[in-house]
N, C-alpha and C. Protein backbone atom coordinates (compact mmCIF):
# COMPACT_ATOMS: atom_id res chain seq x y z
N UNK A 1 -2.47 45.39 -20.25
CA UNK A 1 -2.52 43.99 -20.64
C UNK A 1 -3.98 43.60 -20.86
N UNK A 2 -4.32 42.95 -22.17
CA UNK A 2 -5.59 42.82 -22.28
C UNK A 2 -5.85 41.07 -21.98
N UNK A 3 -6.82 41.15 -20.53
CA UNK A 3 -7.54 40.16 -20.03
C UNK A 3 -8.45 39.19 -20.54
N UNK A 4 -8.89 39.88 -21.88
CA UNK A 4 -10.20 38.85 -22.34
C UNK A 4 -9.45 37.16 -23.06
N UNK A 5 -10.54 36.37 -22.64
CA UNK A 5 -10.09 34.97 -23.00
C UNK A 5 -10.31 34.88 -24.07
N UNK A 6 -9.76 34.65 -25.59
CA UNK A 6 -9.92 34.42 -26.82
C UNK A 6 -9.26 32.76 -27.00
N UNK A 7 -9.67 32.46 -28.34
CA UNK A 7 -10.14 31.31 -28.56
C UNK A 7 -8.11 31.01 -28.88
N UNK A 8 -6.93 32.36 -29.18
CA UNK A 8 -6.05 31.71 -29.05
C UNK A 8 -4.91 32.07 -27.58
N UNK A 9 -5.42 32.66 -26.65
CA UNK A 9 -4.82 32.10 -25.44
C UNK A 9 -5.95 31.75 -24.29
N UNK A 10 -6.78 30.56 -25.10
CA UNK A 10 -7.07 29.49 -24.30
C UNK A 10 -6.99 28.15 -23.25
N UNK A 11 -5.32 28.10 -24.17
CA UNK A 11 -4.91 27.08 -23.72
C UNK A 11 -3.54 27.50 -22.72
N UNK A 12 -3.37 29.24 -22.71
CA UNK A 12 -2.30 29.40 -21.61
C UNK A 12 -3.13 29.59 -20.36
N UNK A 13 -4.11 30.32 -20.39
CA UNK A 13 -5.59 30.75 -19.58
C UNK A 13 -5.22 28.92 -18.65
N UNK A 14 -6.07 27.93 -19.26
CA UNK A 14 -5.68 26.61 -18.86
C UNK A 14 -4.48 26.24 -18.37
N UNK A 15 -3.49 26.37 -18.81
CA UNK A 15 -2.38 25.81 -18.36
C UNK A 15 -1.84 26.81 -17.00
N UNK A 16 -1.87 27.86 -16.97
CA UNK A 16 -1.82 28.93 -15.60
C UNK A 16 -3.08 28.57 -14.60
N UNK A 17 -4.23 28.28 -14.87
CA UNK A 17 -5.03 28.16 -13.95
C UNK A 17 -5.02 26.44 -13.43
N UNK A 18 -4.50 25.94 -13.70
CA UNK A 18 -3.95 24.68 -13.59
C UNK A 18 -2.77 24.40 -12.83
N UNK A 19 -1.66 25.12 -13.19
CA UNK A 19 -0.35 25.51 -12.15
C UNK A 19 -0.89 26.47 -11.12
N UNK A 20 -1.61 27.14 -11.41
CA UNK A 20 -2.29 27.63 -9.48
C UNK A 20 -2.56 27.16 -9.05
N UNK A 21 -3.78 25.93 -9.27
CA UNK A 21 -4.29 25.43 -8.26
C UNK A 21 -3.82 24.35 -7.59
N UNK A 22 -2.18 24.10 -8.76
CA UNK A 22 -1.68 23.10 -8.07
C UNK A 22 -1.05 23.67 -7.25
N UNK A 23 -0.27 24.60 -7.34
CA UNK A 23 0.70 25.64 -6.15
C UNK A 23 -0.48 25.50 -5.28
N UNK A 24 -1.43 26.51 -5.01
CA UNK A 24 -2.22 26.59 -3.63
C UNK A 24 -2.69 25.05 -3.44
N UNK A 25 -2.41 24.17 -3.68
CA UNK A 25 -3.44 23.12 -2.86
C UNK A 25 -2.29 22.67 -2.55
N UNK A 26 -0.87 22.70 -2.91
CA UNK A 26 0.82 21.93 -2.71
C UNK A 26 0.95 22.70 -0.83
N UNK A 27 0.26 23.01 -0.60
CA UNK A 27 1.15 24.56 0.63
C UNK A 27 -0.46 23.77 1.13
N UNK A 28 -1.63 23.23 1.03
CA UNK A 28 -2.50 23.11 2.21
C UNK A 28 -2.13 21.65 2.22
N UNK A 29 -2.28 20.88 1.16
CA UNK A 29 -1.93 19.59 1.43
C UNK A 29 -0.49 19.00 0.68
N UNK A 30 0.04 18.34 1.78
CA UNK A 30 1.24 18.09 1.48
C UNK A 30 1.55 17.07 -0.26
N UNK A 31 2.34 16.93 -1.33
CA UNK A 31 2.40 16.51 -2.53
C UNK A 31 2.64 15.14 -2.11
N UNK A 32 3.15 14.48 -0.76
CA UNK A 32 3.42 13.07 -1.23
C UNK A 32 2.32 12.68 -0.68
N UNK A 33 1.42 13.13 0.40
CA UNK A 33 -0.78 12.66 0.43
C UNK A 33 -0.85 12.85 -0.81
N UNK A 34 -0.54 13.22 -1.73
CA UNK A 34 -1.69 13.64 -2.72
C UNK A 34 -0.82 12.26 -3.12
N UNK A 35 0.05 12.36 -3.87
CA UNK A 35 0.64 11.28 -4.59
C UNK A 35 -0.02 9.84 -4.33
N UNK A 36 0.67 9.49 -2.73
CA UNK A 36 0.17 7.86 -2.44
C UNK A 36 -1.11 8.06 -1.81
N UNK A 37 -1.85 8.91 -2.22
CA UNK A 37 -3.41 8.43 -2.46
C UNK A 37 -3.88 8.65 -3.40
N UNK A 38 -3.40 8.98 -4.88
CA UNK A 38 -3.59 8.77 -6.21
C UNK A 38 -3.22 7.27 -6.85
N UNK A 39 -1.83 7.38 -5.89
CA UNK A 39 -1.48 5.54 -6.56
C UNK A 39 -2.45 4.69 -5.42
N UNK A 40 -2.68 4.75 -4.31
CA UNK A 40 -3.45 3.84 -3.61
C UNK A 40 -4.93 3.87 -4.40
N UNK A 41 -5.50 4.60 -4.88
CA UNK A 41 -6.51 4.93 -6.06
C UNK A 41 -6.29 3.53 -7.22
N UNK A 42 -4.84 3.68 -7.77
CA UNK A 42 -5.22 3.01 -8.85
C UNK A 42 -4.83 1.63 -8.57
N UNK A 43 -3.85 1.16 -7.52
CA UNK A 43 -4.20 0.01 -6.99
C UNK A 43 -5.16 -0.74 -6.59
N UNK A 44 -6.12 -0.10 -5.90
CA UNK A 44 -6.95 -0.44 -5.44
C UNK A 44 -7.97 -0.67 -6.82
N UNK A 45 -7.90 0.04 -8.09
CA UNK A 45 -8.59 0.24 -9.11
C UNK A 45 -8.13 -1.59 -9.85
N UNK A 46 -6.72 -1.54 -9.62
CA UNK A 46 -6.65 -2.81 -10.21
C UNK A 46 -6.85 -4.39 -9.75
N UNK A 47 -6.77 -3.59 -8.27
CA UNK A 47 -6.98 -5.23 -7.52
C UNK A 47 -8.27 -5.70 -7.50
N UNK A 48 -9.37 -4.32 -7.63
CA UNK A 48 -10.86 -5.14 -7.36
C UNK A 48 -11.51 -6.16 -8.46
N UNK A 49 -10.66 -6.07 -9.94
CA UNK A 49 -11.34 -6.68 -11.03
C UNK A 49 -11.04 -8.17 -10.89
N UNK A 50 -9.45 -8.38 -10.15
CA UNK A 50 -9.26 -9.90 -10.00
C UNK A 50 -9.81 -10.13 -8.55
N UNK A 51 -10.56 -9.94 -7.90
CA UNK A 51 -10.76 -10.17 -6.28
C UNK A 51 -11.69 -11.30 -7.10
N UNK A 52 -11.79 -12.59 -6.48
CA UNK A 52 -12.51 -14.07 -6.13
C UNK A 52 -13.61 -13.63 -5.59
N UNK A 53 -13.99 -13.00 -4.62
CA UNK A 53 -15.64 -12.50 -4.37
C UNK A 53 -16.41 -11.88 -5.20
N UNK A 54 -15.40 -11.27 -6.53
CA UNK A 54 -16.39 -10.25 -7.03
C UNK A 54 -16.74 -11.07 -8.81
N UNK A 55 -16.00 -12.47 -8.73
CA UNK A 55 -16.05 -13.19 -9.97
C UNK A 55 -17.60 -13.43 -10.26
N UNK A 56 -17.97 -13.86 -11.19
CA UNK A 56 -19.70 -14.50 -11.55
C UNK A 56 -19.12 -15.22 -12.95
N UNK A 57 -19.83 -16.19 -13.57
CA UNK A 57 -19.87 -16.95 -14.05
C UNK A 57 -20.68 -15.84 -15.80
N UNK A 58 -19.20 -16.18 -17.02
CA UNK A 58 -20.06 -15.42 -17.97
C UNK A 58 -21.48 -15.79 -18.54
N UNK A 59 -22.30 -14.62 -18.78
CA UNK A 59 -23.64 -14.78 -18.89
C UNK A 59 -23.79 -15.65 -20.44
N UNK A 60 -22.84 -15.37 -21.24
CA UNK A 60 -22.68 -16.14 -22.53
C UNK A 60 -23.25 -17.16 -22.75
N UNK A 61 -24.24 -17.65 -23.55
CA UNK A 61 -24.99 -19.70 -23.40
C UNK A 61 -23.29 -20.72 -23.94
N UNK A 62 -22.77 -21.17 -23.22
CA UNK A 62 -21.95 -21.92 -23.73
C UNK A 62 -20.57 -21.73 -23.31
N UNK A 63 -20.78 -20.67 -22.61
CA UNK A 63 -19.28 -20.34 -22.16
C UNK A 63 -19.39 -20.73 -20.31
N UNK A 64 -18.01 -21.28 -20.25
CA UNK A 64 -17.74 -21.38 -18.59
C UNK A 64 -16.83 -20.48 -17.92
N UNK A 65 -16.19 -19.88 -18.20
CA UNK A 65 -15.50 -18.81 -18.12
C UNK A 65 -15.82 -17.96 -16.90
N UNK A 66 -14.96 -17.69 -15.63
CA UNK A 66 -15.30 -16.51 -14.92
C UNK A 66 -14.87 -15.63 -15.26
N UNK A 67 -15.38 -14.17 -15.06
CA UNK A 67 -15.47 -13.00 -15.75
C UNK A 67 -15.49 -11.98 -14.52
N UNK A 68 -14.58 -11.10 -14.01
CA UNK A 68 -14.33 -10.06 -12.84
C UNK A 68 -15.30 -9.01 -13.30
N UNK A 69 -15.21 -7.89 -12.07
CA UNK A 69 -15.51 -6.74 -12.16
C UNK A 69 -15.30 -5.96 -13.09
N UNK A 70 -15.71 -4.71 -13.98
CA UNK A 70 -15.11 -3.86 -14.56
C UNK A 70 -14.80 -2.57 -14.13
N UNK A 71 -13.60 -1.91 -13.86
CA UNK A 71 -13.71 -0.27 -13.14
C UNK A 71 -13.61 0.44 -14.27
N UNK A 72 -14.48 1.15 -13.98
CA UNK A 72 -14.43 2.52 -15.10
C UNK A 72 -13.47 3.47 -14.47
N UNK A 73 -13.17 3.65 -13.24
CA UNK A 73 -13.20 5.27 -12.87
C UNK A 73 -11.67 4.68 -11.37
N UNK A 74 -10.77 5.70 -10.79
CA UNK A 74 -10.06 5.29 -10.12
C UNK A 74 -10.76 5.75 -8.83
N UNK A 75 -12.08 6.30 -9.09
CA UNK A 75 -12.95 6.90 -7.79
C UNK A 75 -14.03 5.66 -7.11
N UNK A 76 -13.98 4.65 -7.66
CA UNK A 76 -14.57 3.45 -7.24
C UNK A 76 -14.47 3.30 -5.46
N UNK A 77 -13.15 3.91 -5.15
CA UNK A 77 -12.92 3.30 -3.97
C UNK A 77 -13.56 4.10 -2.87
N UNK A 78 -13.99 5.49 -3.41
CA UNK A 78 -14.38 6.65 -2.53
C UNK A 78 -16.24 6.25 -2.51
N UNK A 79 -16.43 5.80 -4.47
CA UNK A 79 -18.18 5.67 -4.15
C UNK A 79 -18.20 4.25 -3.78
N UNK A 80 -17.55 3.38 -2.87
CA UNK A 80 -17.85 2.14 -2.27
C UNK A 80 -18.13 2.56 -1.28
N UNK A 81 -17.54 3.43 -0.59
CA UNK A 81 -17.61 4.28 0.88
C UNK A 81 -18.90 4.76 1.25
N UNK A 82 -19.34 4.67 0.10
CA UNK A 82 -20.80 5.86 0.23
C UNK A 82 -21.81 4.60 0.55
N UNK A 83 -21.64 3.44 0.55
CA UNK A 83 -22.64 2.74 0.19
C UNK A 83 -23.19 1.94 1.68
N UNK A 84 -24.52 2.14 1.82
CA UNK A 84 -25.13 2.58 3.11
C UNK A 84 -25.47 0.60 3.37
N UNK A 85 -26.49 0.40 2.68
CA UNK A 85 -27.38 -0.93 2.36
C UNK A 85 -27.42 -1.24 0.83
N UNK A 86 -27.36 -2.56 0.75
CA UNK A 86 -27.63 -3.10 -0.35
C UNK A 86 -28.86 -4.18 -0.36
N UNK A 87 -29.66 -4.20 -1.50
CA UNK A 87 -31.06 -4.91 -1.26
C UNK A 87 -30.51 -5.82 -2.28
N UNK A 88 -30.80 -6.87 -2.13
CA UNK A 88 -30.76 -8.33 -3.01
C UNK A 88 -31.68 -8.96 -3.19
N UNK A 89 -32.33 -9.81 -4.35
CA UNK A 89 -32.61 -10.84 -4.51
C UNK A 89 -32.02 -12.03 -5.45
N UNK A 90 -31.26 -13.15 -4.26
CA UNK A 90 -30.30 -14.17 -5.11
C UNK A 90 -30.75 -15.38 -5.72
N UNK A 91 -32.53 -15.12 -5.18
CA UNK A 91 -32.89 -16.25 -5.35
C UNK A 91 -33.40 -16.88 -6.63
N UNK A 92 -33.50 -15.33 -7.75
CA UNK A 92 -33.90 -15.50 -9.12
C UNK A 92 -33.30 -15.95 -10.17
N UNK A 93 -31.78 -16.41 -9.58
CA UNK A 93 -30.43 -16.34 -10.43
C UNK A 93 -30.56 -17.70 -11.42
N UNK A 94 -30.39 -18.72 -11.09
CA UNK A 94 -31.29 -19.97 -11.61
C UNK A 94 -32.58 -20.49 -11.73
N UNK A 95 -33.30 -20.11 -10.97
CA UNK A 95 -34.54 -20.72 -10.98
C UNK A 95 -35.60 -19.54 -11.93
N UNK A 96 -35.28 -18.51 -12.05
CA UNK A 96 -36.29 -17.47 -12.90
C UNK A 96 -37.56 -17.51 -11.14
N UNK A 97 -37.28 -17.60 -10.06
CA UNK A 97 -38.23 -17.16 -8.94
C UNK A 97 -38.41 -15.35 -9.18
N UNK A 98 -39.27 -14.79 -8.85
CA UNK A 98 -39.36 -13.40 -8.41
C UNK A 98 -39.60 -13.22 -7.40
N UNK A 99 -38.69 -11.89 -6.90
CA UNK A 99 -39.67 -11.28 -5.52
C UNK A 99 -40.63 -10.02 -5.36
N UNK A 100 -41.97 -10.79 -5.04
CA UNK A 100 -43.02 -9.97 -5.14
C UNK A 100 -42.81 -8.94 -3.81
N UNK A 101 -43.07 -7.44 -4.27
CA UNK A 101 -43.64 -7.10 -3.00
C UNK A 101 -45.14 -7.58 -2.46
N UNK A 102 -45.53 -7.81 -1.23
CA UNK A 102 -46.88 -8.41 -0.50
C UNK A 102 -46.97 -7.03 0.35
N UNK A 103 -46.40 -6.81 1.87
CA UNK A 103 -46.79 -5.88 2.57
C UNK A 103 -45.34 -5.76 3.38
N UNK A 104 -45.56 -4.33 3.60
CA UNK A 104 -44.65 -3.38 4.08
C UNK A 104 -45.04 -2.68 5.38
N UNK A 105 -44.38 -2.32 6.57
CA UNK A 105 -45.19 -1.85 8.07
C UNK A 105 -43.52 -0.90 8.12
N UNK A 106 -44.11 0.23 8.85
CA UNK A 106 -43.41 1.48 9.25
C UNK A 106 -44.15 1.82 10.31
N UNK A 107 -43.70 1.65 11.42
CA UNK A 107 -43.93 2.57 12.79
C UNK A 107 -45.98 2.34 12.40
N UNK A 108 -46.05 1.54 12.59
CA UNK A 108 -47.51 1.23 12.81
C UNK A 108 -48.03 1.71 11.44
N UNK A 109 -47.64 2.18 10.37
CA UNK A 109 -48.40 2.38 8.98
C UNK A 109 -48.08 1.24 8.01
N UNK A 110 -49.46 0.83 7.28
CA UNK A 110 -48.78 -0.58 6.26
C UNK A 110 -48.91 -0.24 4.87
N UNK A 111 -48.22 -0.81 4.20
CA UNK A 111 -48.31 -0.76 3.23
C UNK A 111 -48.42 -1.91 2.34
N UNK A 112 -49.39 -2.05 1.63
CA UNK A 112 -50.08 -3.40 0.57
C UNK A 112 -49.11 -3.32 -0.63
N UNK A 113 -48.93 -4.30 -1.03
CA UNK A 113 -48.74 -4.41 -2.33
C UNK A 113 -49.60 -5.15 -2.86
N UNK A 114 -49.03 -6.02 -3.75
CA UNK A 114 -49.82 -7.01 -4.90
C UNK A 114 -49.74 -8.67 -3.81
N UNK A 115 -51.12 -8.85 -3.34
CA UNK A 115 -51.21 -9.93 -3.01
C UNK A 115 -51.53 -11.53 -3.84
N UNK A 116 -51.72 -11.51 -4.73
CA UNK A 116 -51.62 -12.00 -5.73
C UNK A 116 -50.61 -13.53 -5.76
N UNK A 117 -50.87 -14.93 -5.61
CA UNK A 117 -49.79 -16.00 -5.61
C UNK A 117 -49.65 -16.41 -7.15
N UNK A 118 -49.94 -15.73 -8.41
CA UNK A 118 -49.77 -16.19 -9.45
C UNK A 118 -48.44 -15.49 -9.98
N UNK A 119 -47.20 -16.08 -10.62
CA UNK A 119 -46.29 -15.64 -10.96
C UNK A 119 -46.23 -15.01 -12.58
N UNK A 120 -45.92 -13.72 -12.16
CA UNK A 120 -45.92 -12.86 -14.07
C UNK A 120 -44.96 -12.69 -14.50
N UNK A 121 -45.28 -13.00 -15.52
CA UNK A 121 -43.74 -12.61 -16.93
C UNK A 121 -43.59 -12.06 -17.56
């Protein structure tokens, strides 16, 4: 039987290595985990775009309109997990304020920034 992958059983090559790995992963993890945490995936994919915390006001000049989240991906819910700290500044949102870095301290080492009280654009 000749083994080499050619360009026309490419797509059985695929479709067998595809039914293996579903057989061996069916026998370590059970098919209905896999299932209702594929659909808990896309639930969760659909509920975050209407969630009320995650609304903002469209950026559009003239429009009032709130405008949700967008999910690209049904893996949203796994890279939320990952997420350690978040740094903000809310205070630029209306007013055009910036936040300058000034100075920074680590275990007795400092660090300067731009001391500077004139605001740049």
């Amino acid at each position: 039987m000749n083994h080499d992958i050619t360009e026309e059983n490419v797509d059985s090559v695929t479709i067998f290595a595809f039914v293996s790995l579903f057989l061996v992963l069916t026998r370590l993890v059970p098919l209905d985990v896999i299932v209702s945490t594929e659909l808990s995936k896309v639930w969760f994919s659909s509920v975050i775009p209407n969630d009320a915390t995650m609304m903002k006001i469209d950026p559009v000049p003239g429009s009032a309109k709130l405008v949700g989240c967008r999910v690209n991906s049904t893996q949203i819910v796994e890279e939320l997990g990952c997420i350690d700290h978040i740094f903000s500044d809310k205070t630029g949102t209306l007013t055009k304020n910036e936040l300058v870095f000034r100075k920074f301290a680590i275990a007795g080492q400092s660090f300067v920034g731009d001391t500077t009280d004139e605001i740049r654009t």
